[in-house]
PDB file of N, CA and C in Angstrom:
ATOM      1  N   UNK A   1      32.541  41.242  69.896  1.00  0.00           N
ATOM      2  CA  UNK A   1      33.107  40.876  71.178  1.00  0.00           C
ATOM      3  C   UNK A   1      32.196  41.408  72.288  1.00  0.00           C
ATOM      4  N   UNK A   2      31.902  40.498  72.683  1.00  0.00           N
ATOM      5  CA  UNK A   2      30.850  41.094  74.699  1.00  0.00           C
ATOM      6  C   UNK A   2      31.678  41.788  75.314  1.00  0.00           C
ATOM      7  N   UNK A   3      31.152  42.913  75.634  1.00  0.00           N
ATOM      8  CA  UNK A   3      31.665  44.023  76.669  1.00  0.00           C
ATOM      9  C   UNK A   3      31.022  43.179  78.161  1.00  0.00           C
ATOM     10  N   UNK A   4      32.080  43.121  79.335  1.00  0.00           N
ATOM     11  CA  UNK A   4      31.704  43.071  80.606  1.00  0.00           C
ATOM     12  C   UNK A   4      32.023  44.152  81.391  1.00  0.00           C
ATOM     13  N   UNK A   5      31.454  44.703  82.641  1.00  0.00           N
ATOM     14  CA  UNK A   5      32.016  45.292  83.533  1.00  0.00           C
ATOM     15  C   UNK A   5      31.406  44.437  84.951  1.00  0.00           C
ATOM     16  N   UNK A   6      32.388  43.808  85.391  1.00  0.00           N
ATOM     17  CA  UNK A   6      32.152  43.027  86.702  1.00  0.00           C
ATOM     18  C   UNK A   6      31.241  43.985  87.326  1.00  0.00           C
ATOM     19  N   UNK A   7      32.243  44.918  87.740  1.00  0.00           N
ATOM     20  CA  UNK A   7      31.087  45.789  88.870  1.00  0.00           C
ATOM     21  C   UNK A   7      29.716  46.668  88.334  1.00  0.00           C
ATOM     22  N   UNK A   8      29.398  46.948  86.985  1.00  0.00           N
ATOM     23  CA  UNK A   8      29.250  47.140  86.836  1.00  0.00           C
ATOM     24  C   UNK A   8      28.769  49.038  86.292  1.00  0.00           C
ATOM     25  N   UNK A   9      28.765  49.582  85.216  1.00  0.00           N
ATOM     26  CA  UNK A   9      28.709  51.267  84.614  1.00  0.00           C
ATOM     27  C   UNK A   9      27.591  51.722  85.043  1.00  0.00           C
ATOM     28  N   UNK A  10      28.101  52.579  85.797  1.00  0.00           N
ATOM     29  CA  UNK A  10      26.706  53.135  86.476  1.00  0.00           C
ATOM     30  C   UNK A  10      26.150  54.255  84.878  1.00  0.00           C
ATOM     31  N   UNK A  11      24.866  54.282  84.885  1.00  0.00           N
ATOM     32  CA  UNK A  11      24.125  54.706  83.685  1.00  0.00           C
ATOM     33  C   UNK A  11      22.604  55.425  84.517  1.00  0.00           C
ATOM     34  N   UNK A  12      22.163  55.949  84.175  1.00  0.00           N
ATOM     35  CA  UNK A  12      21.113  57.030  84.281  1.00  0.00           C
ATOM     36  C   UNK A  12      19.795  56.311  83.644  1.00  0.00           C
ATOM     37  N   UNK A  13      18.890  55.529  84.263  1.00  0.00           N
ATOM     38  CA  UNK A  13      17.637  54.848  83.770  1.00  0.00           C
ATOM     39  C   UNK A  13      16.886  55.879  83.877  1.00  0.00           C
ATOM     40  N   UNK A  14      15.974  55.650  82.860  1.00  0.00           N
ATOM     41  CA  UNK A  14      14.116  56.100  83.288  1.00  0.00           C
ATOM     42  C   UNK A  14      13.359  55.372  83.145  1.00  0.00           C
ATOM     43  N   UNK A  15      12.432  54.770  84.166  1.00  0.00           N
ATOM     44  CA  UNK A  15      11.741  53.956  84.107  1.00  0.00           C
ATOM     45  C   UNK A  15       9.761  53.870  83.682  1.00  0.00           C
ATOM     46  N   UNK A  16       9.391  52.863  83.542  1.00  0.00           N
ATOM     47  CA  UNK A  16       7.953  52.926  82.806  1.00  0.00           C
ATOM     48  C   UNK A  16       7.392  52.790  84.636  1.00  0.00           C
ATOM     49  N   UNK A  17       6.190  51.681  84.392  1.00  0.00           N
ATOM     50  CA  UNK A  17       5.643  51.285  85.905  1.00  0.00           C
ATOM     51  C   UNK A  17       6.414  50.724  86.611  1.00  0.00           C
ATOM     52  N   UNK A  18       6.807  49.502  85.647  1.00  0.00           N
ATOM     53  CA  UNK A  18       7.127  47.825  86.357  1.00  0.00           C
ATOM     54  C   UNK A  18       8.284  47.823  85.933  1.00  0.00           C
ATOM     55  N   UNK A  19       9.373  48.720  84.641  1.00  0.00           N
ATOM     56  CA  UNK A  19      10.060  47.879  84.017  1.00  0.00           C
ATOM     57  C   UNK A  19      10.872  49.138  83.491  1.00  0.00           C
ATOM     58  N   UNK A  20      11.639  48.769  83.192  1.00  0.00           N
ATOM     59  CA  UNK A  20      12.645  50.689  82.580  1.00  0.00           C
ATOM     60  C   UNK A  20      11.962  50.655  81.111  1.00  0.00           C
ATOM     61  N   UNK A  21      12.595  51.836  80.709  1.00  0.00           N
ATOM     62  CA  UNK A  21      11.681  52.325  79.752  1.00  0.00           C
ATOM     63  C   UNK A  21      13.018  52.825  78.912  1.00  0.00           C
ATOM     64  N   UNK A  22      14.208  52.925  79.717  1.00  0.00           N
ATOM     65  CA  UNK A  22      15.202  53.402  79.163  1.00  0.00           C
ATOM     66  C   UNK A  22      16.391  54.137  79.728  1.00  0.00           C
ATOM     67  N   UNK A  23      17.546  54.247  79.150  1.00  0.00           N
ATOM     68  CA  UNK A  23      18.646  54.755  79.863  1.00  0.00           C
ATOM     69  C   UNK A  23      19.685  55.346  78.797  1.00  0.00           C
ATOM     70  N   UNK A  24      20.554  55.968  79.374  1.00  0.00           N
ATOM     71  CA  UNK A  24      21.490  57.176  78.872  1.00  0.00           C
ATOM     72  C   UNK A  24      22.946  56.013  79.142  1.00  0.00           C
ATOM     73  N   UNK A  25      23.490  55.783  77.566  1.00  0.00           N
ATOM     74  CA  UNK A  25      25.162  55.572  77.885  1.00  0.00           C
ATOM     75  C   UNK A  25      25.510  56.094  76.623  1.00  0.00           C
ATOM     76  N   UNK A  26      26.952  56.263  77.301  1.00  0.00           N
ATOM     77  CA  UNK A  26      27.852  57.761  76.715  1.00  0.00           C
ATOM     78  C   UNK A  26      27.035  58.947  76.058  1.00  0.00           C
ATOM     79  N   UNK A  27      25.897  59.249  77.149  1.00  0.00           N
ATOM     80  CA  UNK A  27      25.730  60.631  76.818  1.00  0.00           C
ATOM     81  C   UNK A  27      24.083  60.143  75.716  1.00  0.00           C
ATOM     82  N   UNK A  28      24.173  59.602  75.144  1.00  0.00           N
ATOM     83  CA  UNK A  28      22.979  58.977  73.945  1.00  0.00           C
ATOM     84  C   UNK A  28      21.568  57.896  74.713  1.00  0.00           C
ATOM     85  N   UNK A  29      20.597  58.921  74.580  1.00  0.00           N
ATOM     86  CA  UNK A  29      19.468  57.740  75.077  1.00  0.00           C
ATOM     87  C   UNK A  29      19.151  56.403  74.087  1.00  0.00           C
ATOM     88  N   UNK A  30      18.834  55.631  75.238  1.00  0.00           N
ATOM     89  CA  UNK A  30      18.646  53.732  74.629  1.00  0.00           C
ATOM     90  C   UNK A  30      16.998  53.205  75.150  1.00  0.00           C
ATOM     91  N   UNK A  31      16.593  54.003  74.444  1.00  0.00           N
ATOM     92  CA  UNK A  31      14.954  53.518  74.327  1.00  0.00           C
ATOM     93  C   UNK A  31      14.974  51.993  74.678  1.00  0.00           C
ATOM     94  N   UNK A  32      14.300  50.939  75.358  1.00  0.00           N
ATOM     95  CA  UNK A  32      13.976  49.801  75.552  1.00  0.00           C
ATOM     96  C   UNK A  32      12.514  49.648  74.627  1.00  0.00           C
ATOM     97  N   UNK A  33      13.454  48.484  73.816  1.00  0.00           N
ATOM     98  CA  UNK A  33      12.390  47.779  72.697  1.00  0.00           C
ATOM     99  C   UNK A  33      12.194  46.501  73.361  1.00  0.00           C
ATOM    100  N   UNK A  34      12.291  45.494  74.004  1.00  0.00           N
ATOM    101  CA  UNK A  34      12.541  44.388  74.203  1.00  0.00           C
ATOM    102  C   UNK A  34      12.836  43.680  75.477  1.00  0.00           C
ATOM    103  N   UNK A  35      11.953  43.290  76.624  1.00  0.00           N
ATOM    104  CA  UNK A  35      12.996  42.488  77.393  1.00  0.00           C
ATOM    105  C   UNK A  35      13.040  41.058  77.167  1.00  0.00           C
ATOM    106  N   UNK A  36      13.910  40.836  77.226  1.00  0.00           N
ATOM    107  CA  UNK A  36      14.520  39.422  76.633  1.00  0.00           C
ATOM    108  C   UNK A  36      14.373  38.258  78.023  1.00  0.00           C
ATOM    109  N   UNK A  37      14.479  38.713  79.196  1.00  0.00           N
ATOM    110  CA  UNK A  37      14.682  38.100  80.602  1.00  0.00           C
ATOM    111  C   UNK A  37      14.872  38.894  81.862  1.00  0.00           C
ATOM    112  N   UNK A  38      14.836  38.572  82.709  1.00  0.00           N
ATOM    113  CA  UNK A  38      14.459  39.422  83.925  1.00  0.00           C
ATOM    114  C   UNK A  38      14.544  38.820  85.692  1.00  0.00           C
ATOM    115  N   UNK A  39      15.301  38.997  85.995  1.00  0.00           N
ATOM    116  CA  UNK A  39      15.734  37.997  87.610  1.00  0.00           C
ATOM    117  C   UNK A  39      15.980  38.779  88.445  1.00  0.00           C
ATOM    118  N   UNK A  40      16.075  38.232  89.678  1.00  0.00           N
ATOM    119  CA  UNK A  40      16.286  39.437  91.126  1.00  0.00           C
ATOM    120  C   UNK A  40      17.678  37.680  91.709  1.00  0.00           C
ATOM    121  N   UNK A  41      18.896  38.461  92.294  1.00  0.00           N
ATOM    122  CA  UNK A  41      19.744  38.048  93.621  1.00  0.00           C
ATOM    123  C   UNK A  41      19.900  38.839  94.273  1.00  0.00           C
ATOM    124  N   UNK A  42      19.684  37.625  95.667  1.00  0.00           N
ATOM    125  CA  UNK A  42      20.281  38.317  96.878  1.00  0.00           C
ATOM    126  C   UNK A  42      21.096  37.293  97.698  1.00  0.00           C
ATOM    127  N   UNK A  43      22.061  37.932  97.711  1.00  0.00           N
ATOM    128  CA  UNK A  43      23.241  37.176  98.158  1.00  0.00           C
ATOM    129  C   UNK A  43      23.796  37.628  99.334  1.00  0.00           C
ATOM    130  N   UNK A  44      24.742  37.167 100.296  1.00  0.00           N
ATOM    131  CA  UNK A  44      25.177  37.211 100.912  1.00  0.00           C
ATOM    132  C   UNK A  44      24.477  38.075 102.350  1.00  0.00           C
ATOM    133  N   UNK A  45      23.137  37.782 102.524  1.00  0.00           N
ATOM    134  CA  UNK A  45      22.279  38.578 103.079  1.00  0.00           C
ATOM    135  C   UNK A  45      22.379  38.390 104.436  1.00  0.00           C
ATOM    136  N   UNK A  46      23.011  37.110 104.821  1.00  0.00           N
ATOM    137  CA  UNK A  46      23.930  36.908 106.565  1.00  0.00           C
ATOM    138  C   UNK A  46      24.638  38.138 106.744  1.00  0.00           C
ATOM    139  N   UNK A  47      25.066  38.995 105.593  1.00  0.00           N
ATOM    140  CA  UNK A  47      26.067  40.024 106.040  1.00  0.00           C
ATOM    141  C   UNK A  47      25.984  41.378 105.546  1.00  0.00           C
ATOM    142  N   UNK A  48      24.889  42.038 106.497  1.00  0.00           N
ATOM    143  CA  UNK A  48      24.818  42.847 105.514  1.00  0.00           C
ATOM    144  C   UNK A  48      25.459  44.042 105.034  1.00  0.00           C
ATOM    145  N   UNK A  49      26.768  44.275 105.196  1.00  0.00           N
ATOM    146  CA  UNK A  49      27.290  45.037 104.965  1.00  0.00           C
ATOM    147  C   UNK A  49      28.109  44.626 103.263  1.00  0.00           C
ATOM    148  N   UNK A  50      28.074  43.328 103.240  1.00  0.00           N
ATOM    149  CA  UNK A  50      28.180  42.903 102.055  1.00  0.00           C
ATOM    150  C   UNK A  50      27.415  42.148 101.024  1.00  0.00           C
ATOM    151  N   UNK A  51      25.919  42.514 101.366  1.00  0.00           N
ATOM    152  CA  UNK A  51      24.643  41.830 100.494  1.00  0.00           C
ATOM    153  C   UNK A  51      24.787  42.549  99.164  1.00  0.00           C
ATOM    154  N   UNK A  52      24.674  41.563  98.396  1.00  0.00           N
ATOM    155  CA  UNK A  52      24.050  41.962  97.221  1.00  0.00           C
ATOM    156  C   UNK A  52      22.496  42.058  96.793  1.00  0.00           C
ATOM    157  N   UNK A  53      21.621  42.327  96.414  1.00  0.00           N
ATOM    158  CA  UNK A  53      20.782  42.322  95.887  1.00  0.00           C
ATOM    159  C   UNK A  53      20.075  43.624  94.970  1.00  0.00           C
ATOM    160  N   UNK A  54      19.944  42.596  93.926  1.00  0.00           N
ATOM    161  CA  UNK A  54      19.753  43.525  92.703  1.00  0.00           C
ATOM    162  C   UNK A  54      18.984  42.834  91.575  1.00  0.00           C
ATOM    163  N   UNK A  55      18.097  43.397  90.510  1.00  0.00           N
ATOM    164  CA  UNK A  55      17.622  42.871  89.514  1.00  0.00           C
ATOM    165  C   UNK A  55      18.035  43.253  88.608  1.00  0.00           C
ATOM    166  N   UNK A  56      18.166  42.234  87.555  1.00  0.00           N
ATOM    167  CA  UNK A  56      18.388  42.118  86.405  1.00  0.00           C
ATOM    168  C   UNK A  56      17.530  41.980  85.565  1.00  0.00           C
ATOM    169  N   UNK A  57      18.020  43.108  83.872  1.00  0.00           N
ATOM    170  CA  UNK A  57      17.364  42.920  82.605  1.00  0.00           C
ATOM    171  C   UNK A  57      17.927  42.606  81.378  1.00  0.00           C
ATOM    172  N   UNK A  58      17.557  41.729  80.957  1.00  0.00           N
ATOM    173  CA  UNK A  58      18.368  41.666  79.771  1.00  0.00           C
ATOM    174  C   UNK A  58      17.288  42.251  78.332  1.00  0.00           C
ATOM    175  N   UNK A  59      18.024  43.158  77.829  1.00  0.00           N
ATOM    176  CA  UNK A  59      16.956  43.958  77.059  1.00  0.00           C
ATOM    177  C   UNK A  59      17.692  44.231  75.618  1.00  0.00           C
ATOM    178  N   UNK A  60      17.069  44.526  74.544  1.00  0.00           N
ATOM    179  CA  UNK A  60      17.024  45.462  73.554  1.00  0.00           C
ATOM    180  C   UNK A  60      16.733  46.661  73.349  1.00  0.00           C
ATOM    181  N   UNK A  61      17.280  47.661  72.779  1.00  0.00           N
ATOM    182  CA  UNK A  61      17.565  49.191  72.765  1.00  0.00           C
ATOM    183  C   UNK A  61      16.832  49.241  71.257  1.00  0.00           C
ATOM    184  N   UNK A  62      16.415  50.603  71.134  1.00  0.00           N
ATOM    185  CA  UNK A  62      16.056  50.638  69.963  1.00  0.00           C
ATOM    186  C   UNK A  62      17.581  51.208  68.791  1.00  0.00           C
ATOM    187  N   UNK A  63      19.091  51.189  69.249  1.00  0.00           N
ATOM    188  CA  UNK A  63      19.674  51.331  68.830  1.00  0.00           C
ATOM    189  C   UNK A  63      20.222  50.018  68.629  1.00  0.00           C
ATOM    190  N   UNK A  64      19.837  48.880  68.252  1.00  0.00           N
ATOM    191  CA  UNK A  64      20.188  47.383  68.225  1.00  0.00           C
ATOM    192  C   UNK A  64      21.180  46.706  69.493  1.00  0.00           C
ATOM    193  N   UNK A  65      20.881  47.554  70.478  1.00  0.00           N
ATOM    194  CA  UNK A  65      21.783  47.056  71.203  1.00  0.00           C
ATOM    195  C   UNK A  65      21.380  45.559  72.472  1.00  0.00           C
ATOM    196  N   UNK A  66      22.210  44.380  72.728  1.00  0.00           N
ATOM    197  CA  UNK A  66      21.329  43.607  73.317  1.00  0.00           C
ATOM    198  C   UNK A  66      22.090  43.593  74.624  1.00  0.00           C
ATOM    199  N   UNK A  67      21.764  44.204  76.094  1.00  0.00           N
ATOM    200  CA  UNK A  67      22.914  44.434  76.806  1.00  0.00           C
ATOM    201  C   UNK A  67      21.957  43.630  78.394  1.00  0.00           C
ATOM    202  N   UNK A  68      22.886  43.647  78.999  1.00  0.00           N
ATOM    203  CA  UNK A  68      22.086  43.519  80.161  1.00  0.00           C
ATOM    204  C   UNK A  68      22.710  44.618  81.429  1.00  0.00           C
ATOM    205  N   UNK A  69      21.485  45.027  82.455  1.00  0.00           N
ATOM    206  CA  UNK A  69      21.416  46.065  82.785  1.00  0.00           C
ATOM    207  C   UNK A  69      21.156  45.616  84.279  1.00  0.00           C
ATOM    208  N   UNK A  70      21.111  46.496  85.377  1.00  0.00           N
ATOM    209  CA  UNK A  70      20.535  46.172  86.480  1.00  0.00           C
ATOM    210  C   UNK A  70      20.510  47.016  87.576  1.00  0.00           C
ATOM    211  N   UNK A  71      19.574  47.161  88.108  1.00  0.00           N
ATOM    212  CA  UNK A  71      19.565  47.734  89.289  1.00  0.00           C
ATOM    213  C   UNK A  71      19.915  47.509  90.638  1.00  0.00           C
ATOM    214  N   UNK A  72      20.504  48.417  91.721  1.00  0.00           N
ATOM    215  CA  UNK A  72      20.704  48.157  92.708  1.00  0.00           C
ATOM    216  C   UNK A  72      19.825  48.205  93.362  1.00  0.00           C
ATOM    217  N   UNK A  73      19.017  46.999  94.080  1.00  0.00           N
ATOM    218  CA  UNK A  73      17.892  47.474  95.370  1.00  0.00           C
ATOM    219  C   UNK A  73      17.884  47.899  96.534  1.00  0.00           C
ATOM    220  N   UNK A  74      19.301  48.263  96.801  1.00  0.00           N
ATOM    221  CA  UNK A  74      19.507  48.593  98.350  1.00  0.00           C
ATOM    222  C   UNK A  74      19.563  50.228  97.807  1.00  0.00           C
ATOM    223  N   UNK A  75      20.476  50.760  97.026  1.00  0.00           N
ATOM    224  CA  UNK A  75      20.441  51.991  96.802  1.00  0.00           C
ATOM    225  C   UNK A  75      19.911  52.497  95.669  1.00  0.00           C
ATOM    226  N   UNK A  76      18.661  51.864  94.765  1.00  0.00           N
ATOM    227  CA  UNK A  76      18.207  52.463  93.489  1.00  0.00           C
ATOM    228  C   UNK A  76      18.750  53.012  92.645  1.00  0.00           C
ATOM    229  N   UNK A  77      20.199  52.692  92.630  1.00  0.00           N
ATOM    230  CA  UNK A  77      21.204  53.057  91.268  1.00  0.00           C
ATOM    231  C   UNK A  77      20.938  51.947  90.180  1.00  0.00           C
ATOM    232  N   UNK A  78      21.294  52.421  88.884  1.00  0.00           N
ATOM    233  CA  UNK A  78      21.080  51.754  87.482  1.00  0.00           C
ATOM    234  C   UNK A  78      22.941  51.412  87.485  1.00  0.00           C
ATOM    235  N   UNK A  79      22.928  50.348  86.288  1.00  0.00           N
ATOM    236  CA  UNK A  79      24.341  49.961  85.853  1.00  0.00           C
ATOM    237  C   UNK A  79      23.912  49.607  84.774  1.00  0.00           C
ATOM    238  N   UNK A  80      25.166  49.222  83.827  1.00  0.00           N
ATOM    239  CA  UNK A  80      25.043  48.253  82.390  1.00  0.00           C
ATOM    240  C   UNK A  80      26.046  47.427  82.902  1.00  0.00           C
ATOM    241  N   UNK A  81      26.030  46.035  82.629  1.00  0.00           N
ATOM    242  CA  UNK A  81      26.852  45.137  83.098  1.00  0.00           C
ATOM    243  C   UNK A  81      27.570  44.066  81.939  1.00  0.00           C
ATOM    244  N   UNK A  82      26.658  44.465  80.794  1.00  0.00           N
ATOM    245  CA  UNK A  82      27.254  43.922  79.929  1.00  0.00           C
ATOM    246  C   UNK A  82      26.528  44.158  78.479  1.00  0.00           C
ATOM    247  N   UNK A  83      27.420  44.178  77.175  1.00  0.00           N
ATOM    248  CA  UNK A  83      27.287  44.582  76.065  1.00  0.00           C
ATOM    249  C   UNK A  83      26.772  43.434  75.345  1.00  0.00           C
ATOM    250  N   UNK A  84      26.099  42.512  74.598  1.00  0.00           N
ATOM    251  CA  UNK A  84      26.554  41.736  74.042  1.00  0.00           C
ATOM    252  C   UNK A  84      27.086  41.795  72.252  1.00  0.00           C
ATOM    253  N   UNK A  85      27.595  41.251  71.674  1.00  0.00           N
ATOM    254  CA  UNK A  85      27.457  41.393  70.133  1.00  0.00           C
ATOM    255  C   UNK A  85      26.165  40.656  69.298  1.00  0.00           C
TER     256      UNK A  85
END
């Protein structure tokens, strides 16, 4: 079953140059084996008190996990946004 979190779990990245390298959920690091895909939105940018913009990864863990992840670009916070099976 796919795990979602609309708003997304805030999670603790470490990143390579260009691209994360990896992140901490429940406590256990998730090495990045894989990115699978990779996009930037920005939405609602008429307003900015309610813009979104953020990039997205959809990646593999070296714990088989295939999740997608993303960052906030206004405030450089990490999330997981979704689990898949």
């Amino acid at each position: 079953m796919t795990r979602l979190w609309p708003k997304g779990e805030p999670i603790e990245a470490w990143a390579g140059e260009e691209m994360p390298a990896g992140f901490y959920w429940h406590q256990a690091p998730q090495r990045i084996l894989d990115i699978c895909n990779r996009w930037r939105i920005h939405t609602r940018w008429w307003e900015p008190e309610q813009a979104i913009w953020r990039e997205y990864w959809k990646v593999v863990t070296d714990a088989g996990l295939l999740c997608l992840i993303y960052r906030d670009l206004q405030s450089g916070e990490w999330f997981l946004a979704r689990v898949y099976d």
